[in-house]
PDB file of N, CA and C in Angstrom:
ATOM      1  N   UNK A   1      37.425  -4.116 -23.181  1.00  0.00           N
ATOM      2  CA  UNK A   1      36.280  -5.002 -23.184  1.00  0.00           C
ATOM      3  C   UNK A   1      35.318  -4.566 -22.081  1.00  0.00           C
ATOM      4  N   UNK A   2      33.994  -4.626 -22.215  1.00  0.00           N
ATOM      5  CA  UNK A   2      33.107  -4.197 -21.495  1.00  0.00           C
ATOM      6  C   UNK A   2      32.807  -5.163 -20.180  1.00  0.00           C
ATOM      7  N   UNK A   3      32.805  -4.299 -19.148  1.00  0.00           N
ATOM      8  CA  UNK A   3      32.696  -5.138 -17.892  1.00  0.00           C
ATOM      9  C   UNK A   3      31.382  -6.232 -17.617  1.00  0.00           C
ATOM     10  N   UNK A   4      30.448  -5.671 -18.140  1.00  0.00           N
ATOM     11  CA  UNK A   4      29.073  -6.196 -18.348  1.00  0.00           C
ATOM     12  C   UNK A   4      29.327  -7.648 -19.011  1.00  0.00           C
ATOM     13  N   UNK A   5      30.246  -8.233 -19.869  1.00  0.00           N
ATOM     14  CA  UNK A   5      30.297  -8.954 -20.818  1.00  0.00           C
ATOM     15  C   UNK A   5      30.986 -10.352 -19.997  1.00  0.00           C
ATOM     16  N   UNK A   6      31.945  -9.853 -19.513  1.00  0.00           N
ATOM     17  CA  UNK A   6      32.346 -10.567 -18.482  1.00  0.00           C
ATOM     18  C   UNK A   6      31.924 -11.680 -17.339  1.00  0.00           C
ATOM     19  N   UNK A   7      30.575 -10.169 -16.406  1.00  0.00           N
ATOM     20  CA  UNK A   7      30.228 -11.265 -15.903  1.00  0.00           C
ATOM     21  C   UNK A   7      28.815 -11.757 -16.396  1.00  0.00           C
ATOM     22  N   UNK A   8      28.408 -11.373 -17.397  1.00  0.00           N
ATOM     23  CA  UNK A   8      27.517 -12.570 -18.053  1.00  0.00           C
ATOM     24  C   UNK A   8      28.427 -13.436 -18.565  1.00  0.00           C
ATOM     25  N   UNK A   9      28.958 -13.417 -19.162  1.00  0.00           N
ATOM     26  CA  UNK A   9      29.813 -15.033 -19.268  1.00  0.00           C
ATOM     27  C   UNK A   9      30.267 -15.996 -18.042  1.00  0.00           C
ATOM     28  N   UNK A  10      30.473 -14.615 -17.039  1.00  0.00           N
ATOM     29  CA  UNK A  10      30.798 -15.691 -15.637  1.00  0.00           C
ATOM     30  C   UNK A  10      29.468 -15.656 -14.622  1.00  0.00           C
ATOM     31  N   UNK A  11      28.579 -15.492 -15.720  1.00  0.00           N
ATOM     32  CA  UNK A  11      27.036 -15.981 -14.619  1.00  0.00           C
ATOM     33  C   UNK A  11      26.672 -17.444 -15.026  1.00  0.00           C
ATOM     34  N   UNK A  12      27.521 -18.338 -15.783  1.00  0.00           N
ATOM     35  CA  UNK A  12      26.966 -19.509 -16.268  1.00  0.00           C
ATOM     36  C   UNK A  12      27.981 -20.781 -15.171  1.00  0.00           C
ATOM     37  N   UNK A  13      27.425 -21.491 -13.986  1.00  0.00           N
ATOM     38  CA  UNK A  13      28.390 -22.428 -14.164  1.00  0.00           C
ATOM     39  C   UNK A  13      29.350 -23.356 -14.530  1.00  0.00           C
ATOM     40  N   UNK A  14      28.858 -23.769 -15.689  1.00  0.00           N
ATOM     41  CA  UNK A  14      29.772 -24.337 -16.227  1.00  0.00           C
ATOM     42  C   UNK A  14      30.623 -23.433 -17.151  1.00  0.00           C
ATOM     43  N   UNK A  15      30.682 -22.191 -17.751  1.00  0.00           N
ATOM     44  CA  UNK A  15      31.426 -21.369 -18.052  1.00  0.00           C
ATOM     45  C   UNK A  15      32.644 -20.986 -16.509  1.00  0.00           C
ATOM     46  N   UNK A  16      31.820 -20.903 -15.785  1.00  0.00           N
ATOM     47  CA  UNK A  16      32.966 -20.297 -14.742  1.00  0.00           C
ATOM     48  C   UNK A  16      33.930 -21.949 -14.336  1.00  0.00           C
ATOM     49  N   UNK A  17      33.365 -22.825 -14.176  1.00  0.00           N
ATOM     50  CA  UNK A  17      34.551 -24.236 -14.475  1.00  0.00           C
ATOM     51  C   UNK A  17      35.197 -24.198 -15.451  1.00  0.00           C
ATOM     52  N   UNK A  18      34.862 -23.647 -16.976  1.00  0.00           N
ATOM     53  CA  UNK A  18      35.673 -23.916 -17.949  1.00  0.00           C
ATOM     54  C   UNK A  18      36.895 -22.651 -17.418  1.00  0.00           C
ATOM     55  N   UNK A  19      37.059 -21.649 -16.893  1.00  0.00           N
ATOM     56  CA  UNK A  19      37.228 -20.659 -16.650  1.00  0.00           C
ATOM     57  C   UNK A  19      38.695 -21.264 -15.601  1.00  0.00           C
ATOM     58  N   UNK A  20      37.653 -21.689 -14.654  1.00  0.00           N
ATOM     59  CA  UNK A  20      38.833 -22.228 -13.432  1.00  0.00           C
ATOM     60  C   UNK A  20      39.636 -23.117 -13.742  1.00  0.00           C
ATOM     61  N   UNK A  21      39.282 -24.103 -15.090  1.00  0.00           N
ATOM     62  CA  UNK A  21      39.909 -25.223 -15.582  1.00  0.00           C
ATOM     63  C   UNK A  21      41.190 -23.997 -16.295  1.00  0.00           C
ATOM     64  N   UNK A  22      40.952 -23.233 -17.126  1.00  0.00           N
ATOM     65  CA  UNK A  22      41.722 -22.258 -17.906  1.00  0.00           C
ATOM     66  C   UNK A  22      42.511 -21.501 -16.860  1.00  0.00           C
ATOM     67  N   UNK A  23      42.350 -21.383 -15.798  1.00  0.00           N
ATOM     68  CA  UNK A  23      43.171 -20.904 -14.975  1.00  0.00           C
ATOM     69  C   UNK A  23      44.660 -21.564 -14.329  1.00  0.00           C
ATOM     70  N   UNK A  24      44.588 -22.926 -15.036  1.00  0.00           N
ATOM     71  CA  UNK A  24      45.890 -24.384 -14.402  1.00  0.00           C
ATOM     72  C   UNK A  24      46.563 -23.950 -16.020  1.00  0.00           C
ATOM     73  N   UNK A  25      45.761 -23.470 -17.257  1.00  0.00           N
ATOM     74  CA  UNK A  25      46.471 -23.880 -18.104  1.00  0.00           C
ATOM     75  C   UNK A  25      46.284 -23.865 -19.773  1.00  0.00           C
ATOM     76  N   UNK A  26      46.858 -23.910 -20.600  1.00  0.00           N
ATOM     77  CA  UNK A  26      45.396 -24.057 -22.304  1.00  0.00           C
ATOM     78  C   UNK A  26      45.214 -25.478 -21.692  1.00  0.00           C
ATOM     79  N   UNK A  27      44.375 -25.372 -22.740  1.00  0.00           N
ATOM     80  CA  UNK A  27      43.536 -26.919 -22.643  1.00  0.00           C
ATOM     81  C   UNK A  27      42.894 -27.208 -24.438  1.00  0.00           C
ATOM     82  N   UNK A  28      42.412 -27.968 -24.909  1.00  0.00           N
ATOM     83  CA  UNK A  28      42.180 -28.462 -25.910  1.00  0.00           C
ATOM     84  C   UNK A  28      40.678 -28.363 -25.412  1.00  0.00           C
ATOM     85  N   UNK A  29      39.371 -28.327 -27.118  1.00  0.00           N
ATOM     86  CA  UNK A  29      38.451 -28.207 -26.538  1.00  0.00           C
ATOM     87  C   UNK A  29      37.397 -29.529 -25.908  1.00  0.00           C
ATOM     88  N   UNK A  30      38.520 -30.797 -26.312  1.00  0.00           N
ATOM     89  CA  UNK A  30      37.960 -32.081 -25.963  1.00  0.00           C
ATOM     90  C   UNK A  30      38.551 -32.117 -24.285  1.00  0.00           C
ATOM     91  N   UNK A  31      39.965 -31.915 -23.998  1.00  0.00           N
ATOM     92  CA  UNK A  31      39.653 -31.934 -22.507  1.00  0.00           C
ATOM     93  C   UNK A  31      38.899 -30.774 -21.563  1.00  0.00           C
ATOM     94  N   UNK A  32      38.559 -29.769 -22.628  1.00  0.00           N
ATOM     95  CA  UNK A  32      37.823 -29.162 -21.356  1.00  0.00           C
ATOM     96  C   UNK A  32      36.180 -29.652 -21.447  1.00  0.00           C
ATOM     97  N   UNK A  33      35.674 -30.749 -22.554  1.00  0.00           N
ATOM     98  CA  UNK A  33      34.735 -30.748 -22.356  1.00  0.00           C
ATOM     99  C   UNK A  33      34.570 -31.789 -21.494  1.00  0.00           C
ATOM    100  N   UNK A  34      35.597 -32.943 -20.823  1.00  0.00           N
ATOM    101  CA  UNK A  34      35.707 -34.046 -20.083  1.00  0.00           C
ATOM    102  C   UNK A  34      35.010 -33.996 -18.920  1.00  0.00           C
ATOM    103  N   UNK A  35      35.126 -32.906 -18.093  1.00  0.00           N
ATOM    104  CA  UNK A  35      34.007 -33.333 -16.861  1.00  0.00           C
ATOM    105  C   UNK A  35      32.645 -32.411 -16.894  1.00  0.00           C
ATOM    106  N   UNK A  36      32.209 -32.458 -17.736  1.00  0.00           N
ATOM    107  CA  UNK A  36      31.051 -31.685 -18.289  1.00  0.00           C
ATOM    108  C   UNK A  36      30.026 -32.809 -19.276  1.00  0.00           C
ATOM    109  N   UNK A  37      29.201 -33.033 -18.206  1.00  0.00           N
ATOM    110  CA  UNK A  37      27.741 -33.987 -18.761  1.00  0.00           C
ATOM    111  C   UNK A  37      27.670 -33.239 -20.067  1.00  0.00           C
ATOM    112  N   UNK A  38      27.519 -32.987 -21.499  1.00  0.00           N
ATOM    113  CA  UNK A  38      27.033 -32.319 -22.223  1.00  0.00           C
ATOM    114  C   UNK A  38      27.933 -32.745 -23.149  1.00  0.00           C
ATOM    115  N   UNK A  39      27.222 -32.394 -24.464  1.00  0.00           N
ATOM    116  CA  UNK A  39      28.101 -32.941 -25.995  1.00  0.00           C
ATOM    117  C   UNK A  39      28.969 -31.391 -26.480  1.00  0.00           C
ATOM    118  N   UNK A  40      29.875 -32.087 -27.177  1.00  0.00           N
ATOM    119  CA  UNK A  40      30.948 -30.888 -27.489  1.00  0.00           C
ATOM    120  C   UNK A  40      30.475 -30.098 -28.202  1.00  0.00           C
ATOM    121  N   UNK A  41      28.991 -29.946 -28.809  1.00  0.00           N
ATOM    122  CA  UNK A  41      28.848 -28.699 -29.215  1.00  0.00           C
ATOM    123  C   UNK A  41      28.283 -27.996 -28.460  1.00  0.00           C
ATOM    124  N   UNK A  42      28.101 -28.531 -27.093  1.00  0.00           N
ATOM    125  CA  UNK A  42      27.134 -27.596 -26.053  1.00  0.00           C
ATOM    126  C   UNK A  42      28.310 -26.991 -25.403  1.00  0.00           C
ATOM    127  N   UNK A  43      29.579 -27.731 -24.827  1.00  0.00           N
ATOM    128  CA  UNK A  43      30.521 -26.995 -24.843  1.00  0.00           C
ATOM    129  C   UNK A  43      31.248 -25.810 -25.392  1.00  0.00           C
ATOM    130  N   UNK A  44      31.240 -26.226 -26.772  1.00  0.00           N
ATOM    131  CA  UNK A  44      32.038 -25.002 -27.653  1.00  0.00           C
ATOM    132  C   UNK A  44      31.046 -23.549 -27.812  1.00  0.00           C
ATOM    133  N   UNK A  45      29.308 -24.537 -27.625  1.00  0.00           N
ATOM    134  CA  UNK A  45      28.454 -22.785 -27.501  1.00  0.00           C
ATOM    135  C   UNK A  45      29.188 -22.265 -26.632  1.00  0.00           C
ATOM    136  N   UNK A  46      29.173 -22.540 -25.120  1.00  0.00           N
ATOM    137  CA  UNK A  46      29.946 -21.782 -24.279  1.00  0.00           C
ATOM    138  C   UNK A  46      31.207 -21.178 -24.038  1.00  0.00           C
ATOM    139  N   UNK A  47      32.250 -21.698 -24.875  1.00  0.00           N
ATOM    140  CA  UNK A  47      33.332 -21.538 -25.119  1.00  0.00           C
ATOM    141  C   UNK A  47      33.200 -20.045 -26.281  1.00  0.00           C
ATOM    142  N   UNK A  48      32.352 -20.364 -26.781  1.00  0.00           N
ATOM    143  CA  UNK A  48      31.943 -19.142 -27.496  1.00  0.00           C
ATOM    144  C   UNK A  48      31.784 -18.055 -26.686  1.00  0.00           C
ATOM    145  N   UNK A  49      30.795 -18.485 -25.891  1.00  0.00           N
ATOM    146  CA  UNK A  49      30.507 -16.827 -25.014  1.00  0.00           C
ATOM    147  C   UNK A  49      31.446 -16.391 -24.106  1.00  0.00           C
ATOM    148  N   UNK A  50      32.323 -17.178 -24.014  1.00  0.00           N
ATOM    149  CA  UNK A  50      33.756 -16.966 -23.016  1.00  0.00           C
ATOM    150  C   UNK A  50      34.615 -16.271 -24.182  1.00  0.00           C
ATOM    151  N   UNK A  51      34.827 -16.990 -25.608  1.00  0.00           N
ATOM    152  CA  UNK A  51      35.326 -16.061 -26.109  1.00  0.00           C
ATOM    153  C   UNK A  51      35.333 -14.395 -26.785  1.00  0.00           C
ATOM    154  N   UNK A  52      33.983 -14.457 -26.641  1.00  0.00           N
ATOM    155  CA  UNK A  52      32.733 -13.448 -27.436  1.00  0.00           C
ATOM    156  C   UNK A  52      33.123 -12.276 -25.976  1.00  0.00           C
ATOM    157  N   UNK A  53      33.333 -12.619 -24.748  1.00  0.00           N
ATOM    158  CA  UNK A  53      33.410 -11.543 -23.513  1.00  0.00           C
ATOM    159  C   UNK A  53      34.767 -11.282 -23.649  1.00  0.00           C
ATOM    160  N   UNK A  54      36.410 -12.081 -24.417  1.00  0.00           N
ATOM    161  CA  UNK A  54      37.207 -11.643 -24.115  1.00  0.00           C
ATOM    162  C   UNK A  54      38.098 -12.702 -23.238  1.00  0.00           C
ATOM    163  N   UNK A  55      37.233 -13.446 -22.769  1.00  0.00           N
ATOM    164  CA  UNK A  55      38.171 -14.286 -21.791  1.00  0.00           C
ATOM    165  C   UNK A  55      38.600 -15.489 -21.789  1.00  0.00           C
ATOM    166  N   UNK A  56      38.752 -15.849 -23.638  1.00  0.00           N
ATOM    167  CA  UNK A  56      39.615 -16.628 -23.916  1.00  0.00           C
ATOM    168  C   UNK A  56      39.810 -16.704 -25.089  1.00  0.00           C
ATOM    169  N   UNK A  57      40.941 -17.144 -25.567  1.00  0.00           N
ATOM    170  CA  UNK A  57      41.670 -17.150 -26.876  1.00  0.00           C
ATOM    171  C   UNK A  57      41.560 -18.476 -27.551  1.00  0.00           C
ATOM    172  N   UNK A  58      41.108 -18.739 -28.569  1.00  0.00           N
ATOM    173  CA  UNK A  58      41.395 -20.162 -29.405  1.00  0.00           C
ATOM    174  C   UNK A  58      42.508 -20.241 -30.457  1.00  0.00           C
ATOM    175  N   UNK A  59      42.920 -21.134 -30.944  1.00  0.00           N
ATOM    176  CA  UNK A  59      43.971 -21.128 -31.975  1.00  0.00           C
ATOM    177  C   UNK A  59      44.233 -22.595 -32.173  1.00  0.00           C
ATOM    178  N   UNK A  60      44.780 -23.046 -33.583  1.00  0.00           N
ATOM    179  CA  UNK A  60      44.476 -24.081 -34.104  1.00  0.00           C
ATOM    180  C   UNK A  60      46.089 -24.973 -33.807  1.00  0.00           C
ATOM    181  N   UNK A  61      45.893 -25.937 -33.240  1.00  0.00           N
ATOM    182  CA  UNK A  61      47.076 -26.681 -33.757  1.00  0.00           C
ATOM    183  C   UNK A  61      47.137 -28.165 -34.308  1.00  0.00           C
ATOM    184  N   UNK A  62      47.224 -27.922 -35.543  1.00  0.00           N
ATOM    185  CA  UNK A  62      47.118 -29.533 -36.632  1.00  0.00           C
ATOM    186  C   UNK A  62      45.192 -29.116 -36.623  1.00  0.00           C
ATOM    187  N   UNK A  63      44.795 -30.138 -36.081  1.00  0.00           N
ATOM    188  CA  UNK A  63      43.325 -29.841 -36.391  1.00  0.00           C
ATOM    189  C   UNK A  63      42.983 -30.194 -34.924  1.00  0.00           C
ATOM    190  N   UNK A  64      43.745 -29.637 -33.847  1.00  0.00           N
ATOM    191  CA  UNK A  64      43.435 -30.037 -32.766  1.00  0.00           C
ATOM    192  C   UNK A  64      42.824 -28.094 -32.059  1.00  0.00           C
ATOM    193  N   UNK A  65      41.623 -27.383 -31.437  1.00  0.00           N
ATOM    194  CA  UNK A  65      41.614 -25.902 -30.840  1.00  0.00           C
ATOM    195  C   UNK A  65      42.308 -26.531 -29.422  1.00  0.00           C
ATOM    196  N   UNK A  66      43.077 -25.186 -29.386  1.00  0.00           N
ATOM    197  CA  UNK A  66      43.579 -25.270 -27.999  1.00  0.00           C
ATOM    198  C   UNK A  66      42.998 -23.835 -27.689  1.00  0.00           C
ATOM    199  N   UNK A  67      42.452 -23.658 -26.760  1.00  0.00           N
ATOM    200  CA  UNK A  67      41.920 -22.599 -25.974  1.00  0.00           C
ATOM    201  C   UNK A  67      43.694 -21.984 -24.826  1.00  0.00           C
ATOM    202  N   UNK A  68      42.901 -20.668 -24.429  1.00  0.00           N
ATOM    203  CA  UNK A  68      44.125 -20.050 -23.615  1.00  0.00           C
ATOM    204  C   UNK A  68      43.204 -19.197 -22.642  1.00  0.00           C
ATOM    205  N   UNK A  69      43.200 -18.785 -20.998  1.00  0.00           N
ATOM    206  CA  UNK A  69      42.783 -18.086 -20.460  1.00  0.00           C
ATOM    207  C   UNK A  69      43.394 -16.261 -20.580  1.00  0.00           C
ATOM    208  N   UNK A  70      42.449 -15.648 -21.259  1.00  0.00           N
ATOM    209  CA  UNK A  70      42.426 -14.173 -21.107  1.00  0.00           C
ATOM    210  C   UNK A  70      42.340 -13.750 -19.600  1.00  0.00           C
ATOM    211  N   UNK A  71      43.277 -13.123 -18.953  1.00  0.00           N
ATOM    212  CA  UNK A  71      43.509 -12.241 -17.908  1.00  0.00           C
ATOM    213  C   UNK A  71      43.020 -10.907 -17.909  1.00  0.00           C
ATOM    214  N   UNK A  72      42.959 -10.605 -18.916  1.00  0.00           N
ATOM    215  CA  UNK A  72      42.685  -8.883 -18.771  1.00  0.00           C
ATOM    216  C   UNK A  72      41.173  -8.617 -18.558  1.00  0.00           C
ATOM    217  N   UNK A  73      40.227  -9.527 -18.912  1.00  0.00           N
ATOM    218  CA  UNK A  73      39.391  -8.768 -18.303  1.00  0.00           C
ATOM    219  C   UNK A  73      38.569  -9.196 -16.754  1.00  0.00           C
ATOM    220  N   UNK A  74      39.243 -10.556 -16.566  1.00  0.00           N
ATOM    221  CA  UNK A  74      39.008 -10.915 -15.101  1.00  0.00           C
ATOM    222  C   UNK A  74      39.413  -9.580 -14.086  1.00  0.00           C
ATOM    223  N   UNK A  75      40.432  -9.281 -14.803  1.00  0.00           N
ATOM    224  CA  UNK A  75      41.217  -7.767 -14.061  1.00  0.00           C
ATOM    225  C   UNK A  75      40.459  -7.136 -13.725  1.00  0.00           C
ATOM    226  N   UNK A  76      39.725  -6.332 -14.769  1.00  0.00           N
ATOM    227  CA  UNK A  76      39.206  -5.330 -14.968  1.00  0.00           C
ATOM    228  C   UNK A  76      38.108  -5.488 -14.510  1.00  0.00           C
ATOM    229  N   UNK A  77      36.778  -6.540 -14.092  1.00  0.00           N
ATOM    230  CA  UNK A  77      35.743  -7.000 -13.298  1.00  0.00           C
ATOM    231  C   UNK A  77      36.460  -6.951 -12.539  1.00  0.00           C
ATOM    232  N   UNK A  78      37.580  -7.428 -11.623  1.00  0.00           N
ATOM    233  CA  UNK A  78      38.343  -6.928  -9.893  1.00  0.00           C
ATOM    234  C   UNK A  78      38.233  -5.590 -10.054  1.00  0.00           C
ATOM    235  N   UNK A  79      38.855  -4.959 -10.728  1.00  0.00           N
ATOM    236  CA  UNK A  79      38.782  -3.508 -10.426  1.00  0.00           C
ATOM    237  C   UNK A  79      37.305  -3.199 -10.338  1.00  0.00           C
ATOM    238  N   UNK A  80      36.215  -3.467 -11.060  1.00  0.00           N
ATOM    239  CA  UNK A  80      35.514  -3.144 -10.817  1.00  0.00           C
ATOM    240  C   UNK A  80      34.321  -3.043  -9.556  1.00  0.00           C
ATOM    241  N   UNK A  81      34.726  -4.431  -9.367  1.00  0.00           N
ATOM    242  CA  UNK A  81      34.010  -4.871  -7.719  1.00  0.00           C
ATOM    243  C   UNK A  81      35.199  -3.532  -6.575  1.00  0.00           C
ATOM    244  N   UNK A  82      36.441  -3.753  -6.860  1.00  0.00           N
ATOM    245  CA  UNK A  82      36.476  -2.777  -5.638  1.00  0.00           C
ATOM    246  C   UNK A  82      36.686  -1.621  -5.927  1.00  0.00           C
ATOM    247  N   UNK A  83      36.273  -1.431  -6.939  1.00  0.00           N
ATOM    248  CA  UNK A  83      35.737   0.479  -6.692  1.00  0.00           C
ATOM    249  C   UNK A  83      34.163   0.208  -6.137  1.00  0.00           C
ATOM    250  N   UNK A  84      33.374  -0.686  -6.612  1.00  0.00           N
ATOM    251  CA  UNK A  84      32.191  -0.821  -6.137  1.00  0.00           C
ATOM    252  C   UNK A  84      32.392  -0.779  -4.326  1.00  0.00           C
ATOM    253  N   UNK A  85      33.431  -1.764  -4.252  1.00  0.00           N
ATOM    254  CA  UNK A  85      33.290  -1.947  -2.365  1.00  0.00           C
ATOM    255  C   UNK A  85      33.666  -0.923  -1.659  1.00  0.00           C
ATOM    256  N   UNK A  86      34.741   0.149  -2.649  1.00  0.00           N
ATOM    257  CA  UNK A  86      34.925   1.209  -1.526  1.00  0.00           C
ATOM    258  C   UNK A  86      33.937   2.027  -1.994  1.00  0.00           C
ATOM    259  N   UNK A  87      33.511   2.117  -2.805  1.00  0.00           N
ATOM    260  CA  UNK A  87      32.055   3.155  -2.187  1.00  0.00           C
ATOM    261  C   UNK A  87      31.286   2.538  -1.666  1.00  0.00           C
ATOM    262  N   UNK A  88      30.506   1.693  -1.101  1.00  0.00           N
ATOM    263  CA  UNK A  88      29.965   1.424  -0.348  1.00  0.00           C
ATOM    264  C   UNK A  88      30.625   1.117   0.593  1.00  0.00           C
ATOM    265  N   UNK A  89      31.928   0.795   1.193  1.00  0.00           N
ATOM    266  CA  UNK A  89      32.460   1.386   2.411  1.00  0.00           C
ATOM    267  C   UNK A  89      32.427   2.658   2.718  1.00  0.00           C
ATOM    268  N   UNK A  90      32.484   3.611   2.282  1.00  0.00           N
ATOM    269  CA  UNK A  90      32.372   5.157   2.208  1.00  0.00           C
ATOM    270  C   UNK A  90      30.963   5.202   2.430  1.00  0.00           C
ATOM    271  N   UNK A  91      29.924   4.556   1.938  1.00  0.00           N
ATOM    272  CA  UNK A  91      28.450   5.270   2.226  1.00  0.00           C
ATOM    273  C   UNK A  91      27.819   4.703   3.778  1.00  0.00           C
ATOM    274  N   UNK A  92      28.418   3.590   3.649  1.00  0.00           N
ATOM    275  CA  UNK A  92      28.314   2.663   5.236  1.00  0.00           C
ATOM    276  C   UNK A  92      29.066   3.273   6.410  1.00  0.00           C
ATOM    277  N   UNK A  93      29.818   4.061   5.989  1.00  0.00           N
ATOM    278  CA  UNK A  93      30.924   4.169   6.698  1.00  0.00           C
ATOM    279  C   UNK A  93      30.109   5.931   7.216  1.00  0.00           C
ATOM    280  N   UNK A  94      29.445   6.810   6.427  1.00  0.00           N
ATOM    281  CA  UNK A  94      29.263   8.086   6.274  1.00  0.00           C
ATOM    282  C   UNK A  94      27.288   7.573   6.637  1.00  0.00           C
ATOM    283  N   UNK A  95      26.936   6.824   6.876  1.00  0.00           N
ATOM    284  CA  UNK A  95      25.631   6.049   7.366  1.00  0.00           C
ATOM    285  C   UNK A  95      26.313   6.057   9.019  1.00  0.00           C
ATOM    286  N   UNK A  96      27.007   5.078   9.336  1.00  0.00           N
ATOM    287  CA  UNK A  96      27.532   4.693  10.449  1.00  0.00           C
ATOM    288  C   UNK A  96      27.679   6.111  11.233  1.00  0.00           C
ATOM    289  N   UNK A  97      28.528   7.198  10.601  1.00  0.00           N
ATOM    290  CA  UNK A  97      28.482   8.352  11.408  1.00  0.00           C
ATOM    291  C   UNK A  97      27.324   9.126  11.406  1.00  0.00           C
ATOM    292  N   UNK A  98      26.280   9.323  10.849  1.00  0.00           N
ATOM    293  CA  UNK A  98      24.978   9.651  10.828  1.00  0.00           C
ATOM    294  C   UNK A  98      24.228   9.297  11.977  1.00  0.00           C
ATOM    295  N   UNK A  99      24.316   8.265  12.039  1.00  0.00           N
ATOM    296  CA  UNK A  99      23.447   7.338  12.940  1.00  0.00           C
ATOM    297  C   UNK A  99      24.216   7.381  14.417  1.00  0.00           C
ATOM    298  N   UNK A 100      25.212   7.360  14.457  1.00  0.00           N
ATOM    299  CA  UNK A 100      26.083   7.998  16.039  1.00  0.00           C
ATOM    300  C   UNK A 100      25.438   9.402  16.045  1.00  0.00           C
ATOM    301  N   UNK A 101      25.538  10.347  15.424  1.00  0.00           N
ATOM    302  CA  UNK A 101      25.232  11.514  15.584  1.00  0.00           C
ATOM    303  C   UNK A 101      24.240  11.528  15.946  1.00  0.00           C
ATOM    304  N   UNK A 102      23.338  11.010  15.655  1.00  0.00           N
ATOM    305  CA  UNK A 102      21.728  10.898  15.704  1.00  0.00           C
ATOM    306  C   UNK A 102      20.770  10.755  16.887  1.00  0.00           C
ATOM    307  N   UNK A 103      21.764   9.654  17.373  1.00  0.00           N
ATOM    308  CA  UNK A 103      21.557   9.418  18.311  1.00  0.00           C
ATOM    309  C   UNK A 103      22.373   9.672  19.823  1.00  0.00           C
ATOM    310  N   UNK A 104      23.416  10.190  19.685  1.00  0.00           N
ATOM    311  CA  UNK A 104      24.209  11.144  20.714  1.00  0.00           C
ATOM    312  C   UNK A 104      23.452  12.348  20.893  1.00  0.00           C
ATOM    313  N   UNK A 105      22.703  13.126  19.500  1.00  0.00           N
ATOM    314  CA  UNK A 105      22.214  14.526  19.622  1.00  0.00           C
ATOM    315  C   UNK A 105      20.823  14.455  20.870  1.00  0.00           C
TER     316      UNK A 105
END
């Protein structure tokens, strides 16, 4: 799944609550719409784009959706931030000795 997808889905607040709520557990899509001002189809749009990035699963039981939190690509956005941080530790780091030099010379 594409990293990009991810965190546009986790640029929405209330996506990233439904997210942290999915992180205790499944949930049904009536309790995750419970502390969320908004009607359940404004919910389930979003639940959409959480599922549409990968980072969550629906499935039916009786006529009740129970949602499930996807792990794999929260992963894979971590990996991605710290390959991001060690190169820019490496360029800060290769800046930092520049600038000693620079000014010792």
């Amino acid at each position: 799944m594409a990293v990009h997808l991810t965190f546009a889905a986790l640029g929405d607040p209330t996506r990233r609550a439904l997210v942290e709520r999915l992180t205790r557990g499944e949930a049904t899509v009536s309790e995750l719409a419970v502390p969320h001002d908004m009607s359940l189809p404004a919910v389930t749009k979003h639940l959409r784009v959480l599922e549409d990035a990968g980072l969550l699963t629906r499935r039916k039981r009786g006529r009740t959706v129970v949602c499930s939190l996807n792990r794999a690509p929260l992963a894979e956005a971590e990996s991605w931030l710290i390959d991001r941080q060690r190169l820019w530790s490496a360029n800060l780091d290769r800046l930092e000795r520049f600038l000693i030099e620079e000014r010792d010379a």
